[in-house]
Protein backbone atom coordinates (compact mmCIF):
# COMPACT_ATOMS: atom_id res chain seq x y z
CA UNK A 1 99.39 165.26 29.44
CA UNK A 2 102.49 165.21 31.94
CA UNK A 3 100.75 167.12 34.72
CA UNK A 4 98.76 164.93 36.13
CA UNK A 5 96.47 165.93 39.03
CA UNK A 6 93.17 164.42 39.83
CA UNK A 7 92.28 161.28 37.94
CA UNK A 8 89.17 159.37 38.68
CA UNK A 9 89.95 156.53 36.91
CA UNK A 10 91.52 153.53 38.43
CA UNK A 11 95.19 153.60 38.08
CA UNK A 12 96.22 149.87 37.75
CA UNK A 13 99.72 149.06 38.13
CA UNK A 14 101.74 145.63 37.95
CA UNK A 15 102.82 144.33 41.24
CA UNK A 16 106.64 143.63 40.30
CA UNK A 17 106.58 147.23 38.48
CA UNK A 18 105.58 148.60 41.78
CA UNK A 19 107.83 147.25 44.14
CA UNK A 20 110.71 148.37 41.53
CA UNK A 21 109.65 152.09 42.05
CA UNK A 22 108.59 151.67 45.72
CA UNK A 23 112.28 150.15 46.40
CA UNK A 24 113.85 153.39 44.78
CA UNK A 25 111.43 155.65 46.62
CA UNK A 26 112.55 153.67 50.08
CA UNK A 27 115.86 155.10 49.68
CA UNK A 28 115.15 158.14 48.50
CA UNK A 29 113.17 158.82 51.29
CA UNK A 30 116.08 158.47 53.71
CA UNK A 31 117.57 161.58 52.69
CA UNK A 32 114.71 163.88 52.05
CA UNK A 33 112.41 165.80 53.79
CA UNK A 34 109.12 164.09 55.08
CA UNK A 35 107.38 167.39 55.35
CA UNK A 36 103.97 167.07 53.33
CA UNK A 37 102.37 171.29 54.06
CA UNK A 38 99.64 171.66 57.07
CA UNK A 39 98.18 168.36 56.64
CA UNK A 40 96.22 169.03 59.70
CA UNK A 41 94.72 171.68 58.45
CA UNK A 42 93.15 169.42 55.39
CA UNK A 43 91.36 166.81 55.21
CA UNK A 44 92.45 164.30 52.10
CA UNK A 45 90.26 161.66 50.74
CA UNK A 46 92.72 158.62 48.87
CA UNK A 47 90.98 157.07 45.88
CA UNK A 48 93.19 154.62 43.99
CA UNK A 49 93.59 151.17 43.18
CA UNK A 50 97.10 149.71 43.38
CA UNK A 51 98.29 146.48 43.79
CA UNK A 52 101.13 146.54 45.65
CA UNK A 53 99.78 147.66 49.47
CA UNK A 54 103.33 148.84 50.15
CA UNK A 55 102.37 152.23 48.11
CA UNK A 56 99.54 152.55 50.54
CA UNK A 57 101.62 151.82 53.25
CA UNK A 58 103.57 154.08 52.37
CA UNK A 59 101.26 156.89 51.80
CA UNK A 60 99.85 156.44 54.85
CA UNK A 61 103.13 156.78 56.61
CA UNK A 62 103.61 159.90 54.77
CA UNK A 63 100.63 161.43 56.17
CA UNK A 64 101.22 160.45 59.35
CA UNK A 65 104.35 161.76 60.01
CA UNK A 66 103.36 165.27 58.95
CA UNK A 67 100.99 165.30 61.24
CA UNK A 68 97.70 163.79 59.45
CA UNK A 69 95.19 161.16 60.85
CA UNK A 70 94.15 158.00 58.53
CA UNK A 71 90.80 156.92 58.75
CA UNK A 72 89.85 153.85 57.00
CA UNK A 73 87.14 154.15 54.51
CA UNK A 74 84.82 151.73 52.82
CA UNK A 75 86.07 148.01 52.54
CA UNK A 76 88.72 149.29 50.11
CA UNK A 77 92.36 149.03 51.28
CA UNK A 78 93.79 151.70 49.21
CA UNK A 79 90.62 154.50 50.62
CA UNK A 80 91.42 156.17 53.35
CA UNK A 81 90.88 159.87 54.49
CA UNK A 82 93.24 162.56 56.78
CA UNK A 83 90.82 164.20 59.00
CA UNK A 84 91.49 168.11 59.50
CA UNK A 85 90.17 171.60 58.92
CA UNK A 86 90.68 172.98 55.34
CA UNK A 87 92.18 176.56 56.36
CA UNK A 88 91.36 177.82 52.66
CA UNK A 89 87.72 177.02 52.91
CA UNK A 90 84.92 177.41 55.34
CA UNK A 91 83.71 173.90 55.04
CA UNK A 92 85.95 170.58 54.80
CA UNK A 93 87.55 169.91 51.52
CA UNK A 94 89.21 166.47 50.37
CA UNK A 95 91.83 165.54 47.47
CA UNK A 96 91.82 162.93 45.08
CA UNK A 97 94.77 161.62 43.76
CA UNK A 98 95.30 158.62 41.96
CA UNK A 99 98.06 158.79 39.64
CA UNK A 100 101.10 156.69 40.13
CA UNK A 101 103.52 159.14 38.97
CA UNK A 102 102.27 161.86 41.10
CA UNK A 103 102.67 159.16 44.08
CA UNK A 104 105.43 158.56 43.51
CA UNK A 105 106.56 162.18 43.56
CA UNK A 106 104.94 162.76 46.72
CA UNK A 107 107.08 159.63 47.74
CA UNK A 108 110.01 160.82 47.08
CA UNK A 109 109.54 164.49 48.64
CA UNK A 110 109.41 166.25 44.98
CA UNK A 111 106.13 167.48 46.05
CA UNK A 112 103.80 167.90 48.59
CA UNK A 113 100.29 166.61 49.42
CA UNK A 114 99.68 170.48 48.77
CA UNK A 115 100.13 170.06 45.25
CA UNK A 116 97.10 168.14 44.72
CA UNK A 117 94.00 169.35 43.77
CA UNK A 118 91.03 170.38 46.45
CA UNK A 119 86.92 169.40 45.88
CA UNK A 120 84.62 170.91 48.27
CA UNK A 121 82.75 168.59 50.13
CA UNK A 122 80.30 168.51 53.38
CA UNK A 123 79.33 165.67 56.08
CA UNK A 124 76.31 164.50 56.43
CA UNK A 125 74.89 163.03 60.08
CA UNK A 126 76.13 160.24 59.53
CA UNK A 127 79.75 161.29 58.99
CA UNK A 128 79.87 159.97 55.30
CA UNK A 129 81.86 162.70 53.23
CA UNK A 130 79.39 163.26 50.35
CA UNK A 131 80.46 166.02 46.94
CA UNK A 132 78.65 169.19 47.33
CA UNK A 133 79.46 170.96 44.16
CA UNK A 134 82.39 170.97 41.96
CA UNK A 135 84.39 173.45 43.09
CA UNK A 136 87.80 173.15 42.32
CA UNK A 137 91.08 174.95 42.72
CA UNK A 138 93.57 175.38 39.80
CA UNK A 139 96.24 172.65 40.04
CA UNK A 140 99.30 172.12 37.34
CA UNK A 141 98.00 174.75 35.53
CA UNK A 142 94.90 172.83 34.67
CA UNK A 143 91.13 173.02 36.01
CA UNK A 144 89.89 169.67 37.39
CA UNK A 145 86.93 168.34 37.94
CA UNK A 146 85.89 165.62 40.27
CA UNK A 147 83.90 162.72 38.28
CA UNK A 148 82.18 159.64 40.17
CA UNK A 149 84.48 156.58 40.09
CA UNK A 150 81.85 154.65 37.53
CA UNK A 151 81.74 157.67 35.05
CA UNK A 152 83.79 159.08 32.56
CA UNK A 153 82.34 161.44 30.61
CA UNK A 154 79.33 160.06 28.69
CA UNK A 155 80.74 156.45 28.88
CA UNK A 156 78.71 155.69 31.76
CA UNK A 157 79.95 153.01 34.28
CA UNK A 158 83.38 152.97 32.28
CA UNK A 159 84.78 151.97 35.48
CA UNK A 160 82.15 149.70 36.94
CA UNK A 161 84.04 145.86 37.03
CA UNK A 162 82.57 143.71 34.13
CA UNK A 163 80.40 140.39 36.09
CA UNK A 164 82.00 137.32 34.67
CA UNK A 165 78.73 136.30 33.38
CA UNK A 166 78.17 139.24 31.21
CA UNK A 167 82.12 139.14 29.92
CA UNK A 168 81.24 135.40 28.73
CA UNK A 169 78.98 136.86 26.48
CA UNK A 170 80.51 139.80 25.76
CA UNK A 171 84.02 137.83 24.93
CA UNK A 172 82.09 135.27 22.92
CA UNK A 173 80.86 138.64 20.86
CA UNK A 174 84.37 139.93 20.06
CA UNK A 175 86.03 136.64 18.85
CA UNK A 176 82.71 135.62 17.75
CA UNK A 177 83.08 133.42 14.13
CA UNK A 178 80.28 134.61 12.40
CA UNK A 179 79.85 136.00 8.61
CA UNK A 180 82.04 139.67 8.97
CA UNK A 181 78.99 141.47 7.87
CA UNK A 182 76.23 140.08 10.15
CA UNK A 183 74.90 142.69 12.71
CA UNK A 184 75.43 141.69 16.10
CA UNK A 185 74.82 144.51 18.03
CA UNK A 186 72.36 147.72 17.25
CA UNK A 187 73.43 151.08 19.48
CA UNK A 188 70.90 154.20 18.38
CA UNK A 189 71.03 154.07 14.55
CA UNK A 190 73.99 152.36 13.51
CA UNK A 191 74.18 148.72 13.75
CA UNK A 192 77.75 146.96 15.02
CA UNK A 193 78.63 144.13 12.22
CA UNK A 194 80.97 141.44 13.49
CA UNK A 195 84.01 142.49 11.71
CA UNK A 196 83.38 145.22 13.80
CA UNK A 197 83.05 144.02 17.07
CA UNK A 198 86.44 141.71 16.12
CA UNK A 199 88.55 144.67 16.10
CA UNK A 200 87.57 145.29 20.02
CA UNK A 201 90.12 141.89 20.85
CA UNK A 202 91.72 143.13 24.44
CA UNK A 203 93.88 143.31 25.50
CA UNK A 204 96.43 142.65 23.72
CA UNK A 205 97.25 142.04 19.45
CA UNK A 206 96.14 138.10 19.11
CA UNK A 207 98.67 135.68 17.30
CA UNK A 208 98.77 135.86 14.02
CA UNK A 209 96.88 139.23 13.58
CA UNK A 210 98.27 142.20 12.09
CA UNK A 211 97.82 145.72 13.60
CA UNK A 212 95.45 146.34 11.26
CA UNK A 213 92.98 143.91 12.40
CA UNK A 214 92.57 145.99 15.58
CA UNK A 215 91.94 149.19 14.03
CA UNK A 216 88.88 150.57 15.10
CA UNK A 217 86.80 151.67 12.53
CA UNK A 218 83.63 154.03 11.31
CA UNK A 219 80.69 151.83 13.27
CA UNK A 220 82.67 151.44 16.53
CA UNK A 221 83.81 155.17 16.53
CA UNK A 222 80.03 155.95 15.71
CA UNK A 223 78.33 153.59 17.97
CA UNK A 224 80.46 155.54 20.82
CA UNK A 225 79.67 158.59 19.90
CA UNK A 226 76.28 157.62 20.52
CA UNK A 227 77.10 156.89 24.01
CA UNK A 228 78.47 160.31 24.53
CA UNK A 229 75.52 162.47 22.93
CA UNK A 230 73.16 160.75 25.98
CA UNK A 231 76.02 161.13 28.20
CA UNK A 232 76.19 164.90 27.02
CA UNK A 233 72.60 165.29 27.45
CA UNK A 234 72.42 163.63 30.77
CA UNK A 235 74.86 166.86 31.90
CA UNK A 236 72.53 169.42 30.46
CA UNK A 237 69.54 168.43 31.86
CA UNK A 238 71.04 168.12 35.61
CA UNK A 239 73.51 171.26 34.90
CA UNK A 240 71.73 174.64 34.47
CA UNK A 241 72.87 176.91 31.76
CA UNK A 242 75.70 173.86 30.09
CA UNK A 243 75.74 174.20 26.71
CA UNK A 244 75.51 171.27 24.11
CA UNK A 245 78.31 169.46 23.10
CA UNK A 246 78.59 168.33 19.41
CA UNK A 247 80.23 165.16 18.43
CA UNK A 248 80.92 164.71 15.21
CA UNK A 249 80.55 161.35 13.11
CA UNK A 250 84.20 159.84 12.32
CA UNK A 251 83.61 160.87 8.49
CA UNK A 252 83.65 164.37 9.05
CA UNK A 253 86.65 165.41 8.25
CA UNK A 254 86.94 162.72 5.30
CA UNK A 255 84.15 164.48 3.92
CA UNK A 256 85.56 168.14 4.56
CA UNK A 257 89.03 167.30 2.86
CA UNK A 258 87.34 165.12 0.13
CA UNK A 259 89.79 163.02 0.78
CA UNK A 260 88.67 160.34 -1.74
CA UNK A 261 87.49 162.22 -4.33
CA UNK A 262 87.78 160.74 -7.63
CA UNK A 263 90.42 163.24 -9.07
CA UNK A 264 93.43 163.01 -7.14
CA UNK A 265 94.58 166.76 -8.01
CA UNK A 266 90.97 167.37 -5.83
CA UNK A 267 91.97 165.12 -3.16
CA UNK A 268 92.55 166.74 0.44
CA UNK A 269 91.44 170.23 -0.50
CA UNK A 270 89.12 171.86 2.19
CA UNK A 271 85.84 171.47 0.69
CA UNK A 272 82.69 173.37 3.01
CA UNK A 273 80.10 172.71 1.22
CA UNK A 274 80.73 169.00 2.07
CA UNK A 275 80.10 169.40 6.01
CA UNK A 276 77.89 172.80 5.62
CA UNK A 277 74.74 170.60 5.45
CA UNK A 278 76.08 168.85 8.74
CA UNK A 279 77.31 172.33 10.59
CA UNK A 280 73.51 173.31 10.45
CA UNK A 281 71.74 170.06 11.71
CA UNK A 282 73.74 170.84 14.45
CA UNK A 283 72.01 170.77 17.80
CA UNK A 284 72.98 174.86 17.74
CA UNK A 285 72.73 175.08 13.98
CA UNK A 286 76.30 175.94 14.13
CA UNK A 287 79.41 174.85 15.52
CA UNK A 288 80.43 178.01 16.84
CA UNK A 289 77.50 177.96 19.43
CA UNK A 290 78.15 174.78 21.27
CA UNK A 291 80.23 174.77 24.48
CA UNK A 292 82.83 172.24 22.48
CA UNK A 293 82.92 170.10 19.25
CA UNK A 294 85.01 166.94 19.10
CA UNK A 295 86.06 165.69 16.40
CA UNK A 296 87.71 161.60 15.49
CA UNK A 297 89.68 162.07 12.45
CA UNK A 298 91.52 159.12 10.96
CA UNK A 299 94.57 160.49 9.26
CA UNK A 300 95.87 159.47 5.94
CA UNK A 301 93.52 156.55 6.24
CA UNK A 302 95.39 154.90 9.27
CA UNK A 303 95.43 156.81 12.11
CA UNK A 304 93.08 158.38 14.92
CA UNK A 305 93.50 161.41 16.35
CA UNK A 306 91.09 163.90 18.05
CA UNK A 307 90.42 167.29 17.64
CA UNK A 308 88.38 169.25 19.81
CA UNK A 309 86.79 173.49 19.13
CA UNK A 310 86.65 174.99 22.94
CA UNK A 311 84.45 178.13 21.73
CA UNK A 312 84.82 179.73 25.25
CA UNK A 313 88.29 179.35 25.10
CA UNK A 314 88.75 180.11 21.41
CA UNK A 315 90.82 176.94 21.08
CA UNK A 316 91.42 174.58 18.46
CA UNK A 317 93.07 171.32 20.27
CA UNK A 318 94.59 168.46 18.85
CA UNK A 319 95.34 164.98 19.91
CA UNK A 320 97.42 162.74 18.33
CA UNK A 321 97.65 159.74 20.59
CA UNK A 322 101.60 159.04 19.39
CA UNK A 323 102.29 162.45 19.92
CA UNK A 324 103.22 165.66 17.91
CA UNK A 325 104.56 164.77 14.06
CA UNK A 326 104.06 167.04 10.77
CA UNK A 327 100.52 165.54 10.53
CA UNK A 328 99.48 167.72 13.40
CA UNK A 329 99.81 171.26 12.36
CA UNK A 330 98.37 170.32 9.05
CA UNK A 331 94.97 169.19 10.32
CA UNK A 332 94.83 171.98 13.11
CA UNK A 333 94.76 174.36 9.97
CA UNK A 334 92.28 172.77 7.89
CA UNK A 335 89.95 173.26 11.32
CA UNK A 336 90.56 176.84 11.70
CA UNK A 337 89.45 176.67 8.08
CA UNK A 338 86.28 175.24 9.81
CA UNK A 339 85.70 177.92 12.55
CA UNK A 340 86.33 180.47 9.95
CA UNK A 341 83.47 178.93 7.54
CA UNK A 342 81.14 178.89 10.45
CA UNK A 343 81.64 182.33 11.84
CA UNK A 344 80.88 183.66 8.35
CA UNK A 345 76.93 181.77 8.96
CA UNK A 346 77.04 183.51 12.15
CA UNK A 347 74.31 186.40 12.43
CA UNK A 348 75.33 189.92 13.21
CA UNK A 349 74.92 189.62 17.19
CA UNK A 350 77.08 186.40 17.29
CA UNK A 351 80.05 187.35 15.47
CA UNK A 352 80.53 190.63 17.88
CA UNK A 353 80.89 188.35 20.76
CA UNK A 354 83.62 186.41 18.30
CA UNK A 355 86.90 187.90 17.53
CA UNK A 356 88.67 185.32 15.02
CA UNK A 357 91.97 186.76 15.84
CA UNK A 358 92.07 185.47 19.21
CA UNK A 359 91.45 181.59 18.62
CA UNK A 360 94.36 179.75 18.93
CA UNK A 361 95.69 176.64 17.96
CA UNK A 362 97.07 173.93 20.30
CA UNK A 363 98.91 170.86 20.09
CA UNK A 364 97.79 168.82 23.47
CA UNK A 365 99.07 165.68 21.85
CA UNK A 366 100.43 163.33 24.86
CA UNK A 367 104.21 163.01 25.84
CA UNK A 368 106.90 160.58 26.73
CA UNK A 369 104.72 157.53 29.16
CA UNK A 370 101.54 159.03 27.75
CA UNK A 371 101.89 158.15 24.08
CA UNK A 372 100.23 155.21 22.17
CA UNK A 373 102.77 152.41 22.21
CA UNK A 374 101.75 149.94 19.59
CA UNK A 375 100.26 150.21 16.08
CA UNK A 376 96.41 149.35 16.75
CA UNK A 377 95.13 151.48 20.26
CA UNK A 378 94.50 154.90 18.60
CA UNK A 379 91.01 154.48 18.51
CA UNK A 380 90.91 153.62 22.15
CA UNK A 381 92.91 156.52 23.15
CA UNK A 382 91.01 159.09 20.79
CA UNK A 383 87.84 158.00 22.06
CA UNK A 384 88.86 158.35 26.02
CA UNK A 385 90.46 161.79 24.80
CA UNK A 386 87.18 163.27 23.71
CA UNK A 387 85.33 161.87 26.73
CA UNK A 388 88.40 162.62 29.54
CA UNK A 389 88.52 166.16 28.16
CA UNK A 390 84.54 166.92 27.30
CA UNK A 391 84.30 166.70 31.57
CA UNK A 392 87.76 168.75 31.89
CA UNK A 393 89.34 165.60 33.12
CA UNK A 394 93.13 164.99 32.12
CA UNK A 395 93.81 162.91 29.81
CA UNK A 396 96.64 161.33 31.73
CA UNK A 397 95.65 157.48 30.41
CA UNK A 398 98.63 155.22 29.60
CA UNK A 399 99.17 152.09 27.25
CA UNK A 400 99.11 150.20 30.48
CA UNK A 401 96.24 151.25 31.92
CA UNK A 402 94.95 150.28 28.54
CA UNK A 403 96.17 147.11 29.18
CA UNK A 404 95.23 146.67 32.43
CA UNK A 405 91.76 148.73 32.70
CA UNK A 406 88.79 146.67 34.26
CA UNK A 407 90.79 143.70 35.96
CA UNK A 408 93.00 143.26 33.03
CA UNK A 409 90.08 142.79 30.32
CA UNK A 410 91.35 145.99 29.26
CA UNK A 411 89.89 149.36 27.84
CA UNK A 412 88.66 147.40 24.28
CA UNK A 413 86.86 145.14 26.26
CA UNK A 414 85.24 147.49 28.79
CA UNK A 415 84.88 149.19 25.88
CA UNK A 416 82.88 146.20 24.36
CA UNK A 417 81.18 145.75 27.39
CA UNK A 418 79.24 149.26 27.14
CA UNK A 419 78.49 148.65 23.64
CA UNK A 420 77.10 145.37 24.80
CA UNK A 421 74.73 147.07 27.17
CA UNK A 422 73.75 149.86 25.33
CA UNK A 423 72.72 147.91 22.80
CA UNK A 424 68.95 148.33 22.31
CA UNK A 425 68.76 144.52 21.29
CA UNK A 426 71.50 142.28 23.47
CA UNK A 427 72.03 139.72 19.96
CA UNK A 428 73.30 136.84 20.84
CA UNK A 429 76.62 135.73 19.39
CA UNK A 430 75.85 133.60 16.38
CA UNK A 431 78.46 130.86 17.31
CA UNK A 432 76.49 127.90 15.40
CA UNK A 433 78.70 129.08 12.30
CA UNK A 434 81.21 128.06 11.05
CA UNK A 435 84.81 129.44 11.54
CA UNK A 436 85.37 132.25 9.14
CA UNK A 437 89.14 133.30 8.66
């Protein structure tokens, strides 16, 4: 979570925030080197969004004085492109970077434009730069990959701006008054209750709510995961040879630690047999055959965190959106309880290609800026988690961004909004009731 490299999301930043770093950067820049690496020899491609155009200014300048060109691109202020030949490849490259932090770096002469990551890409007649494949060079010690600026793993359009026609209804869904257990939305199978779509208020906690009250809970975490099967599937079919990704329903790991079980000397014991029936209705039959399996857990009945099996890595990941704490290591050992229930279902041929002594077990929980910073956003942040990190995108999202995600409506309501379209019947909010508290 600190290196951050290539992020196509939109960073969104507060103007007075801005001009507070962009100050300190002015001076720093006085006494340090404006050398950025052979920018001539590249040819960078600037995707961002920030508010303050002093940043881009500033990049620009940057560029410039190390020799680069700027070429305005699209109608967009903060896209612009450095014309020159890529001297690592045969065919013109660009680099995307849109992280604040790592702008400010470059700012300040910590690093170079060098630093960031490189996508091939080729010209067509027209001159328009268009992605050829993603080919990508290691950067921070992390593969990235270079996602379209509406997509985000299978939450299609997560970045597409929300029309203020469609947020009227959508806003009148999420603060909508009627009777908590009245479906308002249907996604797939499961059916979105308004008690439900309440807990997606954005951006911020109402008045007079509790934390609690934004908690995400089983039929929002399940109605997503919906939304990231098809955007799974969508991958296979136009990438040759991808495996399937399994996502599991938010009860999972409930139902694996029998976590309510009736007898509390029973309670939180790793029980198989509870998810075996799951494990083989699999789309592989088991989980040790997909490319990854994700995982929401909700902790001690309050808290969402991710986990995520890499089987070509051998890697057991967890994310706990407020970062590492004695919860962590606990649940990464009831999954490698997991992996070693399903390699014992594995036939003959399967387990030689599986050594159990090599998986590992990781803590990728986020740091310092990167951490959940109230009581009620876990959900959010374990949901982008699994759909950042299912494309090999980093998971570099913020509590501001958050915030400020889609224009300020925020992630919960963009969030809202895809439920809102997804939804196989668009329900109208039942407003003609009366106020329920």
């Amino acid at each position: 979570m600190e290196d951050l490299a290539v992020n196509p999301i939109d960073t969104e930043c507060s103007r007075k925030s801005t001009k507070r770093k962009m100050t300190a950067s002015t001076s720093s820049r006085k006494t340090r080197s404006t050398s950025c690496g052979p920018l001539s020899k590249k040819k960078f491609f600037f995707d961002g969004y920030f508010e303050d155009i002093t940043v881009i200014d500033n990049i620009k300048k940057k560029i410039v004085d190390s020799g680069g060109t700027v070429l305005q691109r699209c109608t967009k202020l903060t896209d612009f492109i450095v014309q020159g030949e890529n001297s690592k490849h045969n065919d013109k490259s660009h680099v995307i970077f849109t992280s604040l932090d790592k702008v400010q770096r470059l700012l300040e002469g910590h690093i170079t434009i060098e630093d960031f990551s490189v996508v091939s890409t080729t010209r067509t007649q027209s001159g328009q730069d268009v992605d050829e494949k993603a080919s990508l060079t290691r950067s921070d010690d992390a593969n990235r990959v270079s996602a379209s600026s509406a997509d985000v793993g299978g939450l299609s359009g997560w970045n597409d701006p929300i029309p203020d026609d469609e947020w009227q209804t959508v806003s009148s869904l999420i603060n909508g008054t009627c009777p908590a257990n009245d479906d308002v939305l249907t996604v797939g199978t499961n059916k979105l209750k308004q008690s439900s779509m309440n807990r997606l208020k954005a951006p911020h906690l109402p008045p007079s709510h509790r934390p609690r009250d934004l908690w995400l809970d089983d039929l929002v975490m399940n109605c997503t995961r919906s939304m990231l099967i098809e955007g799974d599937a969508n991958l296979c079919n136009n990438e040759a040879g991808r495996k399937v990704t399994y996502y599991a329903v938010s009860q999972f790991y409930q139902l694996m630690m029998d976590t309510r079980h009736n007898d509390l000397a029973l309670r939180n014991k790793f029980t198989y047999k509870s998810v075996e029936r799951m494990c083989t209705k699999s789309p592989c039959k088991n989980l040790l055959l997909h490319r990854r399996c994700y995982l929401p857990i909700f902790v001690q009945e309050c808290h969402w965190v991710g986990c995520v099996i890499d089987n070509d890595k051998q890697v057991i990941g967890l994310f706990n959106p407020s970062g590492k704490d004695g919860v962590n290591s606990e649940v990464l050992q009831n999954m490698h309880k997991l992996v070693e229930a399903e390699y014992e279902r594995l036939g003959l041929e399967d387990k030689s290609r599986i050594n159990l002594d090599d998986w590992r077990l990781e803590d990728i929980s986020p740091k310092h800026k990167y951490k959940q910073l109230n009581g009620y956003d876990c959900g959010i942040f374990t949901l982008l988690f699994m759909s950042f990190h299912s494309q090999d995108l980093p998971h570099d999202f913020t509590q501001d961004y958050i915030y400020k995600h889609c224009g300020g409506r925020g992630a919960r309501g963009k969030l809202a909004h895809l439920l809102w379209k997804e939804s196989d019947e668009h329900v109208k909010p039942c407003l003609q009731h009366p106020q329920h508290s």
